[in-house]
PDB file of N, CA and C in Angstrom:
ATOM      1  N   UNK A   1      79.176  69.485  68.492  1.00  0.00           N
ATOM      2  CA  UNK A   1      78.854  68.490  69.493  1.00  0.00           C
ATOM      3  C   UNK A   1      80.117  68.140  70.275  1.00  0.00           C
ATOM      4  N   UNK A   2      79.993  68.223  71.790  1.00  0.00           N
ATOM      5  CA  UNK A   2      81.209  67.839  72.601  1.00  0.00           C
ATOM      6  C   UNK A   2      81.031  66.215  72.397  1.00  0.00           C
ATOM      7  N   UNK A   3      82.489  65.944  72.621  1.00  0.00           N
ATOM      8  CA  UNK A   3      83.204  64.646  72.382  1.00  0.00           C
ATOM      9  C   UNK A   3      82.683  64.351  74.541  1.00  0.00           C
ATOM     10  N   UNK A   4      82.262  63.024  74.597  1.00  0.00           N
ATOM     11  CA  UNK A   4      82.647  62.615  75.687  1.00  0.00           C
ATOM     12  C   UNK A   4      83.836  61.891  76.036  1.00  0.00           C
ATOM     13  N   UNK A   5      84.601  62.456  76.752  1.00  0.00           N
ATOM     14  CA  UNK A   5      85.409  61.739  77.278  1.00  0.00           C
ATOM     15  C   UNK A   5      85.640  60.354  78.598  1.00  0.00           C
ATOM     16  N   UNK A   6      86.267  59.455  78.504  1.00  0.00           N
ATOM     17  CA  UNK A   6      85.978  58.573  79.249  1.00  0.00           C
ATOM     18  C   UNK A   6      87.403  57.856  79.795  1.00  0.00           C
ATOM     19  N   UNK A   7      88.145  56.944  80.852  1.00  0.00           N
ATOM     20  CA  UNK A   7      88.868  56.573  81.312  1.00  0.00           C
ATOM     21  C   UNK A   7      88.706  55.056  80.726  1.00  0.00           C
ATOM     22  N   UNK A   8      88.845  54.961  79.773  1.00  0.00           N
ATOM     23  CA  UNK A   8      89.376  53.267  78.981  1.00  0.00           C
ATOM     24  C   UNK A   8      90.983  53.332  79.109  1.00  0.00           C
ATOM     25  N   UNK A   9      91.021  51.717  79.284  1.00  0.00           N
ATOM     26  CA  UNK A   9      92.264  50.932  79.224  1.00  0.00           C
ATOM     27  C   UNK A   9      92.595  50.719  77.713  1.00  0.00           C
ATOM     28  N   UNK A  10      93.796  50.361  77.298  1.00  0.00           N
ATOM     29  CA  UNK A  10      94.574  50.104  76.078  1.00  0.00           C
ATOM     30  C   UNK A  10      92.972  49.549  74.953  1.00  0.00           C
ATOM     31  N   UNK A  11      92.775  48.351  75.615  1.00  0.00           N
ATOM     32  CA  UNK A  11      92.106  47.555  74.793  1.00  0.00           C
ATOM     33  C   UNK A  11      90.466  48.237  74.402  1.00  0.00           C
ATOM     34  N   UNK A  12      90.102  48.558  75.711  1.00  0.00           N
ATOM     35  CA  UNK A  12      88.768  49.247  75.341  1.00  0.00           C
ATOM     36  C   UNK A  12      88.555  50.584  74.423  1.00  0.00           C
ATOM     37  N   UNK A  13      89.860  51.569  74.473  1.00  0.00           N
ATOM     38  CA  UNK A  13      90.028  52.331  73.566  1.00  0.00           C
ATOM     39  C   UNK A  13      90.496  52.259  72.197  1.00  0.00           C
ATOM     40  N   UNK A  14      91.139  51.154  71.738  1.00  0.00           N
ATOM     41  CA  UNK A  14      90.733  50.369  70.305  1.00  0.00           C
ATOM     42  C   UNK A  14      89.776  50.126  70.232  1.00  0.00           C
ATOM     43  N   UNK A  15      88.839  49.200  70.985  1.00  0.00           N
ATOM     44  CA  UNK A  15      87.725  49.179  70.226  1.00  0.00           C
ATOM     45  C   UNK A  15      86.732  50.071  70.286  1.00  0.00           C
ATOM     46  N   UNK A  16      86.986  51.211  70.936  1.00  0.00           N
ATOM     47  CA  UNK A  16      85.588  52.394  70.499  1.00  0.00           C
ATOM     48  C   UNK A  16      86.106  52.846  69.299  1.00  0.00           C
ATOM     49  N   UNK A  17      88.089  53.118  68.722  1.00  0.00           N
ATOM     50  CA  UNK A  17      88.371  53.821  67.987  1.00  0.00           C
ATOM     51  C   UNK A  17      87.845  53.299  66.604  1.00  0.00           C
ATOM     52  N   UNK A  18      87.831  51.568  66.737  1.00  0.00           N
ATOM     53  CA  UNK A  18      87.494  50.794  65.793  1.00  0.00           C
ATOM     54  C   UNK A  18      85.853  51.094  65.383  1.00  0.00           C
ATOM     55  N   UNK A  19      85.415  51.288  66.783  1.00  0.00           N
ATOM     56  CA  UNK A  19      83.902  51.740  66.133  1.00  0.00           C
ATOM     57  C   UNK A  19      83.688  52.714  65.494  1.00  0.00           C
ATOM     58  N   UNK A  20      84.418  53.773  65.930  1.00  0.00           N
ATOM     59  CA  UNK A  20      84.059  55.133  65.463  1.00  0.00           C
ATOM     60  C   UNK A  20      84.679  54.963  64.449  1.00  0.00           C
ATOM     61  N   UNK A  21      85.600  54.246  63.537  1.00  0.00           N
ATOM     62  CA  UNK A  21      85.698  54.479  62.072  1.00  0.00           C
ATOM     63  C   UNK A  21      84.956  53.992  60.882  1.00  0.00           C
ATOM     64  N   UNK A  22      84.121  52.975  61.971  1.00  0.00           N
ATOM     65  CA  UNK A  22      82.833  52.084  61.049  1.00  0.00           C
ATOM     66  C   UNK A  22      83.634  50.666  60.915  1.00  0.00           C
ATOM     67  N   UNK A  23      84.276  50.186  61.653  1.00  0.00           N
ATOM     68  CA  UNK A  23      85.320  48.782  61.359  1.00  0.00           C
ATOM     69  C   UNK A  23      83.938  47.541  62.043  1.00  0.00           C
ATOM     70  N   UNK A  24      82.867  48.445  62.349  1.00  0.00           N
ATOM     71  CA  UNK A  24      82.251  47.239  63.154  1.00  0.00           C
ATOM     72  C   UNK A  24      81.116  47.117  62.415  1.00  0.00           C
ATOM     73  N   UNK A  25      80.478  46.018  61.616  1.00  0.00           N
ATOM     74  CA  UNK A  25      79.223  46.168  61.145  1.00  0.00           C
ATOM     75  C   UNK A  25      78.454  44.724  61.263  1.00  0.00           C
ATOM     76  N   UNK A  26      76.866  44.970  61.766  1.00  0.00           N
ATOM     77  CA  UNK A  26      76.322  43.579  61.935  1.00  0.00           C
ATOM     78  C   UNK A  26      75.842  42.793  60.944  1.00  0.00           C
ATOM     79  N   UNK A  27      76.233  41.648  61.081  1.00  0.00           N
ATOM     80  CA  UNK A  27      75.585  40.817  60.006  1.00  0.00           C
ATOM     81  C   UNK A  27      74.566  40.355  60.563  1.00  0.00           C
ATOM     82  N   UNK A  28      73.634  40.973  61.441  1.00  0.00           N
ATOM     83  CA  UNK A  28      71.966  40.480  60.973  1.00  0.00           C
ATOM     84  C   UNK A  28      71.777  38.983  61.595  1.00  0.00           C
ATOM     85  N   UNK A  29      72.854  38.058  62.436  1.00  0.00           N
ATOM     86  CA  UNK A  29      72.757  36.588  62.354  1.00  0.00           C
ATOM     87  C   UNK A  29      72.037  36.794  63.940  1.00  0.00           C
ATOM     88  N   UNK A  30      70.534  35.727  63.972  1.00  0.00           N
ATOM     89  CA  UNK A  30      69.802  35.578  64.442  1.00  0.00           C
ATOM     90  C   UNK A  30      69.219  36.687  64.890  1.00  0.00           C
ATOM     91  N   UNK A  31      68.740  37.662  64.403  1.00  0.00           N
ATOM     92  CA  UNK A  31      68.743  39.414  64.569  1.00  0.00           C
ATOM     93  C   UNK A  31      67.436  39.019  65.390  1.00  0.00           C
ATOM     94  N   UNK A  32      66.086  38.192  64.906  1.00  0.00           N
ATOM     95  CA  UNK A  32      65.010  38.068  65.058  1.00  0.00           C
ATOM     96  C   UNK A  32      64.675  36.643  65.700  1.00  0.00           C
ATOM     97  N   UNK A  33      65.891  35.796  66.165  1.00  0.00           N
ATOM     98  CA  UNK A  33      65.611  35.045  67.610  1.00  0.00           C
ATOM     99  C   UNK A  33      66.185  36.176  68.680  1.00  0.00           C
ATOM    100  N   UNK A  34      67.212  37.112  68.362  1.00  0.00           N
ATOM    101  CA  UNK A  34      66.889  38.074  69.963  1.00  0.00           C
ATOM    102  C   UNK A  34      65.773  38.670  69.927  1.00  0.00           C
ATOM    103  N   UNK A  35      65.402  39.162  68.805  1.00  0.00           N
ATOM    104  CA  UNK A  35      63.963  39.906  69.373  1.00  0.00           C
ATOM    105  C   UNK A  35      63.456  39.546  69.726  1.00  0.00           C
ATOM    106  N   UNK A  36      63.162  38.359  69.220  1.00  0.00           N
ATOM    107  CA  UNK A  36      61.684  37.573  69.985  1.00  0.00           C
ATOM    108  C   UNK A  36      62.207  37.348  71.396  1.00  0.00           C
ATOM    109  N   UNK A  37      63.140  36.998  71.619  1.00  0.00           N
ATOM    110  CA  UNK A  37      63.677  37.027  72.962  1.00  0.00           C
ATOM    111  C   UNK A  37      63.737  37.750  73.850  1.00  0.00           C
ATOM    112  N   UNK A  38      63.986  38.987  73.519  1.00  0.00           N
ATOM    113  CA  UNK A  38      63.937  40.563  74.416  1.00  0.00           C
ATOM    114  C   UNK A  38      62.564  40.704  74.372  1.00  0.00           C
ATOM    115  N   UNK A  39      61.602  40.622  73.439  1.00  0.00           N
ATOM    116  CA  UNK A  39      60.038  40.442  73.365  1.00  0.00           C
ATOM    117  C   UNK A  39      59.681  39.849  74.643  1.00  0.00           C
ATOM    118  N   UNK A  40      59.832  38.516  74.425  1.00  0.00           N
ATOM    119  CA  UNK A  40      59.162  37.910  75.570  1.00  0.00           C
ATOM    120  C   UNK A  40      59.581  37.807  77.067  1.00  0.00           C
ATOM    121  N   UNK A  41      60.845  38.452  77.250  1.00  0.00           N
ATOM    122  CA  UNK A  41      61.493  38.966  78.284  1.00  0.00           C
ATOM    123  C   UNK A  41      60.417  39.813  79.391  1.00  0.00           C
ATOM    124  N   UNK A  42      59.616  40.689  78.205  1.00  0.00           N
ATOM    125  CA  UNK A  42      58.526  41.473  79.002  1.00  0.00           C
ATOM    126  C   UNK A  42      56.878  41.555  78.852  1.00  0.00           C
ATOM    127  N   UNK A  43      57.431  39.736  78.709  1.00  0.00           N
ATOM    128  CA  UNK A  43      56.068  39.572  78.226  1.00  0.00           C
ATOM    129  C   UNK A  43      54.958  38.815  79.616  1.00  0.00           C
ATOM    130  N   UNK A  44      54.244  39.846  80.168  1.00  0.00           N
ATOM    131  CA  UNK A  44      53.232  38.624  81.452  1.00  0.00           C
ATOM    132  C   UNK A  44      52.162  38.355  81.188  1.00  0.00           C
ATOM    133  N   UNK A  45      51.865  36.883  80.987  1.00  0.00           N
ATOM    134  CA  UNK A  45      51.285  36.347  80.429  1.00  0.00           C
ATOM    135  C   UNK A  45      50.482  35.125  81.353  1.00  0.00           C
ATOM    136  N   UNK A  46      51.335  35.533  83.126  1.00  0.00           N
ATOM    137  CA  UNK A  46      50.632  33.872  83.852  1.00  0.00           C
ATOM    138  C   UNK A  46      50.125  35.165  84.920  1.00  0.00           C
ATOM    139  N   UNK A  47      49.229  34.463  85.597  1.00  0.00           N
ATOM    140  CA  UNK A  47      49.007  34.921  86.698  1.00  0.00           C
ATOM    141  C   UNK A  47      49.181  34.435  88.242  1.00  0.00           C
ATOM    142  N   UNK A  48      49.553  34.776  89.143  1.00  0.00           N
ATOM    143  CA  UNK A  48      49.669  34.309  90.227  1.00  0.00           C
ATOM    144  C   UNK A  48      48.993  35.403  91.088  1.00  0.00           C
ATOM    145  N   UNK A  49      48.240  34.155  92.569  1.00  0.00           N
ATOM    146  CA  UNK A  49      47.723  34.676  93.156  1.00  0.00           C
ATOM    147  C   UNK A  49      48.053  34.061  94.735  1.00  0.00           C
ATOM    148  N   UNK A  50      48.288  35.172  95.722  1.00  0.00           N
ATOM    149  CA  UNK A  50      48.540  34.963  96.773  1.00  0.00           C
ATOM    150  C   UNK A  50      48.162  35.461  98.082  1.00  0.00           C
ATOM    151  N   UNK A  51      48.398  34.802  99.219  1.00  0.00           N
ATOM    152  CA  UNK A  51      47.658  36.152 100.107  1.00  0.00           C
ATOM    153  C   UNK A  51      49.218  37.017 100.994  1.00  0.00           C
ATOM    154  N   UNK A  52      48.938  38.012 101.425  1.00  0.00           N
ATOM    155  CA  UNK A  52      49.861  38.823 102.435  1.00  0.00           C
ATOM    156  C   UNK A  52      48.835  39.222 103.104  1.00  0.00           C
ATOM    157  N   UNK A  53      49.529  39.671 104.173  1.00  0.00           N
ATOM    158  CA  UNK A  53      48.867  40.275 105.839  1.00  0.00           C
ATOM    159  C   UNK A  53      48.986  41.832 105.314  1.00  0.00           C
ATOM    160  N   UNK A  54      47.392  42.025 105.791  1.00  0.00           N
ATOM    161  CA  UNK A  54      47.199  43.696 105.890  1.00  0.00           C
ATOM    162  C   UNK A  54      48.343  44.324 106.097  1.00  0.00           C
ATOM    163  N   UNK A  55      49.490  44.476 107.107  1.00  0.00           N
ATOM    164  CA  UNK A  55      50.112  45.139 107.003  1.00  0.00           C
ATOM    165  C   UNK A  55      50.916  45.567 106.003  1.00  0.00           C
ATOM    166  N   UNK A  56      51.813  44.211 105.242  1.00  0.00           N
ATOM    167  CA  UNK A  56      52.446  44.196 104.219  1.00  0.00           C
ATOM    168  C   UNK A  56      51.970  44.172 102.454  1.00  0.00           C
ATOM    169  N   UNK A  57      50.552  44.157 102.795  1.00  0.00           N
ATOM    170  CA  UNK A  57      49.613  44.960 101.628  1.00  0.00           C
ATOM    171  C   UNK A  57      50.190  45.832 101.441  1.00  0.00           C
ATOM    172  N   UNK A  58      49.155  47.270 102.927  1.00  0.00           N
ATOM    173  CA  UNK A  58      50.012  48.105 102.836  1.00  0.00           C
ATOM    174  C   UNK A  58      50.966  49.024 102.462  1.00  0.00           C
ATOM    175  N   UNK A  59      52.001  48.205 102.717  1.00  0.00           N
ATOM    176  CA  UNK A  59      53.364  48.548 102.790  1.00  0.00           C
ATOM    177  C   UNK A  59      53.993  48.571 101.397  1.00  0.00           C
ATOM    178  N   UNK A  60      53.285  47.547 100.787  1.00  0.00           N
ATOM    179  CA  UNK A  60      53.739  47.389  99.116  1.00  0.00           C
ATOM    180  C   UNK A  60      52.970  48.891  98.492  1.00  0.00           C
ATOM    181  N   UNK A  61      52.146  49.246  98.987  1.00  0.00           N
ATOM    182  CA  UNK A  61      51.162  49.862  98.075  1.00  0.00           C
ATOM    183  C   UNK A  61      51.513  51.035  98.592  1.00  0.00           C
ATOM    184  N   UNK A  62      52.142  51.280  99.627  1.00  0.00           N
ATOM    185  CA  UNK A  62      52.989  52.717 100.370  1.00  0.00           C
ATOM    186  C   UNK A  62      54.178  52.599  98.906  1.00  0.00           C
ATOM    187  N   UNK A  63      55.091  51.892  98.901  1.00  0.00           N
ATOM    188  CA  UNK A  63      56.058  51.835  98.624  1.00  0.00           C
ATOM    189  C   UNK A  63      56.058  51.702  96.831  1.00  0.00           C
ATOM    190  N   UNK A  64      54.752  51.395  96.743  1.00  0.00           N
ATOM    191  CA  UNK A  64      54.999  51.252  94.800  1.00  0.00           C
ATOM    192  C   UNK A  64      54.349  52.747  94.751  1.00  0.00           C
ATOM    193  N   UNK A  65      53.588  53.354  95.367  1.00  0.00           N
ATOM    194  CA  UNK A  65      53.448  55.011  95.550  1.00  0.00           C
ATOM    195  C   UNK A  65      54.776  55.689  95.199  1.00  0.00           C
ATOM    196  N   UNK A  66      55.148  55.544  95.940  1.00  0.00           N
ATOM    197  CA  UNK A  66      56.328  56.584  95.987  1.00  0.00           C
ATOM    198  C   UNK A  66      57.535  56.182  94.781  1.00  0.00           C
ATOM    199  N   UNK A  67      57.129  55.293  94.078  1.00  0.00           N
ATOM    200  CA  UNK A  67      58.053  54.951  93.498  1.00  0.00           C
ATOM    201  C   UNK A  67      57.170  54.973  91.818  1.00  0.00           C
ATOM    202  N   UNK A  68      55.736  55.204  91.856  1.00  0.00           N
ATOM    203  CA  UNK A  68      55.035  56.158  90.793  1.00  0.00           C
ATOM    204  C   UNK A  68      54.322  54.817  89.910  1.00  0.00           C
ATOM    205  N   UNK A  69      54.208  53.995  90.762  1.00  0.00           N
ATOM    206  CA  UNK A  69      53.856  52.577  89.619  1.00  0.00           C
ATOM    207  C   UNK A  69      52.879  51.607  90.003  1.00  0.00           C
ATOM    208  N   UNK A  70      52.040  50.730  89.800  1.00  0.00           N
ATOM    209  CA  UNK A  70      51.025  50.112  90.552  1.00  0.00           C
ATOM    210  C   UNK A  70      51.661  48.794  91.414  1.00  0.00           C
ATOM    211  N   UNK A  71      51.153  48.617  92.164  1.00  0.00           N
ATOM    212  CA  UNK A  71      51.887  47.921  93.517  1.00  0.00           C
ATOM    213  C   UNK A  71      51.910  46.367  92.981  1.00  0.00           C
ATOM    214  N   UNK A  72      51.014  46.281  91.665  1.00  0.00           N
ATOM    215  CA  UNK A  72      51.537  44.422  90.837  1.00  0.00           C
ATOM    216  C   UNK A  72      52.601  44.858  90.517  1.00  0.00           C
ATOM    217  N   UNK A  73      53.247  46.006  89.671  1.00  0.00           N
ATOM    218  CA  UNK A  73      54.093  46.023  89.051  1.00  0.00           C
ATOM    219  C   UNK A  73      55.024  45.736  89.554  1.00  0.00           C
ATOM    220  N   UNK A  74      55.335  46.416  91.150  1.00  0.00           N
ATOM    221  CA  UNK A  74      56.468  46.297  92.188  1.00  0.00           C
ATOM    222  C   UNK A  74      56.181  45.111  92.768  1.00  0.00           C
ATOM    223  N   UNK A  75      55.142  44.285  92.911  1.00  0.00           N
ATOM    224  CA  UNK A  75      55.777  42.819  93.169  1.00  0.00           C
ATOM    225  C   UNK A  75      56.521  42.061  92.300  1.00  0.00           C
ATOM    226  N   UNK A  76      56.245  42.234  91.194  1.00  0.00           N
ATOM    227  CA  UNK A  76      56.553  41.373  89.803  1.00  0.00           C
ATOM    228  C   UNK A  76      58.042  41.700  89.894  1.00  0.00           C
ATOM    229  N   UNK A  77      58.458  43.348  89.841  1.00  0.00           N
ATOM    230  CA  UNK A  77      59.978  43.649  90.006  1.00  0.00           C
ATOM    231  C   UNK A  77      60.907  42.616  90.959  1.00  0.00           C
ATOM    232  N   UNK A  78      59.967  42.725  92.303  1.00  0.00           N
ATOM    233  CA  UNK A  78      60.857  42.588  93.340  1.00  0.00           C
ATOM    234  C   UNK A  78      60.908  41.004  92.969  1.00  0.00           C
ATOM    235  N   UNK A  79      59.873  40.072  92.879  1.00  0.00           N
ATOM    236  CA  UNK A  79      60.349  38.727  92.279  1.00  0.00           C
ATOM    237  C   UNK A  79      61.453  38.692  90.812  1.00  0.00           C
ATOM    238  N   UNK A  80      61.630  39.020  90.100  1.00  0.00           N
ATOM    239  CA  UNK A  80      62.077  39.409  89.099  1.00  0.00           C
ATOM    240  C   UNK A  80      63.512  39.592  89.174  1.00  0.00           C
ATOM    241  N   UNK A  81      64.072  40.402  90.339  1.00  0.00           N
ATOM    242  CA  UNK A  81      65.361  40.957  90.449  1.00  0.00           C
ATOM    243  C   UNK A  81      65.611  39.551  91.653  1.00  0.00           C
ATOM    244  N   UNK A  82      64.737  38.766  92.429  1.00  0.00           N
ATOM    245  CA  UNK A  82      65.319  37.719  93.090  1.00  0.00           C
ATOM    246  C   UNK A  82      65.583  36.385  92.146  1.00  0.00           C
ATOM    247  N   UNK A  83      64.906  36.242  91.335  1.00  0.00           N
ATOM    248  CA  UNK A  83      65.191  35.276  90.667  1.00  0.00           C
ATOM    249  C   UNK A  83      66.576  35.389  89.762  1.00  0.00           C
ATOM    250  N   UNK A  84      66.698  36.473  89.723  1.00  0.00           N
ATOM    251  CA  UNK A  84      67.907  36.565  88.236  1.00  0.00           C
ATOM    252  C   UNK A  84      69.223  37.670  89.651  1.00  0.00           C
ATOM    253  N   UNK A  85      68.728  37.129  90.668  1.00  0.00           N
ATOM    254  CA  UNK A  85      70.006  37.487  91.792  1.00  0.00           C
ATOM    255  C   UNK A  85      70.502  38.685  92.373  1.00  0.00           C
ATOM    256  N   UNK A  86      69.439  39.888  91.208  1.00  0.00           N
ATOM    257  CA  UNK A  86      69.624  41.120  91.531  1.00  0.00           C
ATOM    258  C   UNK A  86      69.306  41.930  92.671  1.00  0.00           C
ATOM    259  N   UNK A  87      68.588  40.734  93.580  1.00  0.00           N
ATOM    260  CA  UNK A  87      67.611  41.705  94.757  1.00  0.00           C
ATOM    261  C   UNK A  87      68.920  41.318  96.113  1.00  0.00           C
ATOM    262  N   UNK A  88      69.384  42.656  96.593  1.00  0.00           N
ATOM    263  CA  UNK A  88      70.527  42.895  97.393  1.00  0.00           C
ATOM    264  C   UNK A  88      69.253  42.457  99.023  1.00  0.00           C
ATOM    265  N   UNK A  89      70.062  42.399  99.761  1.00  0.00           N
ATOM    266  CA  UNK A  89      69.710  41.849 100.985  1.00  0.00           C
ATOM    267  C   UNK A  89      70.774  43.557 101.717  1.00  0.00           C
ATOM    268  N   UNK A  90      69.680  43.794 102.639  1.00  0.00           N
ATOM    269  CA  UNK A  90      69.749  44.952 103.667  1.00  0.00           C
ATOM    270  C   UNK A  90      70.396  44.489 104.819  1.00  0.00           C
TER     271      UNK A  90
END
């Protein structure tokens, strides 16, 4: 198996070296409040309902096409990445 190589600084290459000798091991503390957390992260459970103009129907339903997914899904994204700051402005 090839080794990947990578461009780390001083500090970041201690601690992969530290990993790779096994120096890192979890103690399990709150293991199962993240899960439940990452759980409900993807969890939809409300519904909302709204109207858009024919065109921008559409346009969602052009655009969650091409992108292979149902056009709730790509609204839910696109709210999703604005709320948590991720949605870039063109």
């Amino acid at each position: 198996m090839t080794e990947k190589k990578y461009n780390l600084d001083a500090e970041e290459q201690e601690i992969l070296d530290t990993f790779n000798r096994g120096e890192w091991l979890s103690k399990g503390e709150n293991l199962d409040k993240y899960k439940e957390a990452a759980k409900q992260t993807f969890v939809k459970n409300h519904r909302i309902n709204f109207r858009v103009s024919e065109k921008d129907f559409r346009s969602i339903q052009v655009e969650a096409r091409k992108e292979g997914i149902p056009y709730q899904t790509l609204v839910s994204s696109v709210v999703h990445k604005y709320l948590s700051g991720r949605l870039k402005e063109v």
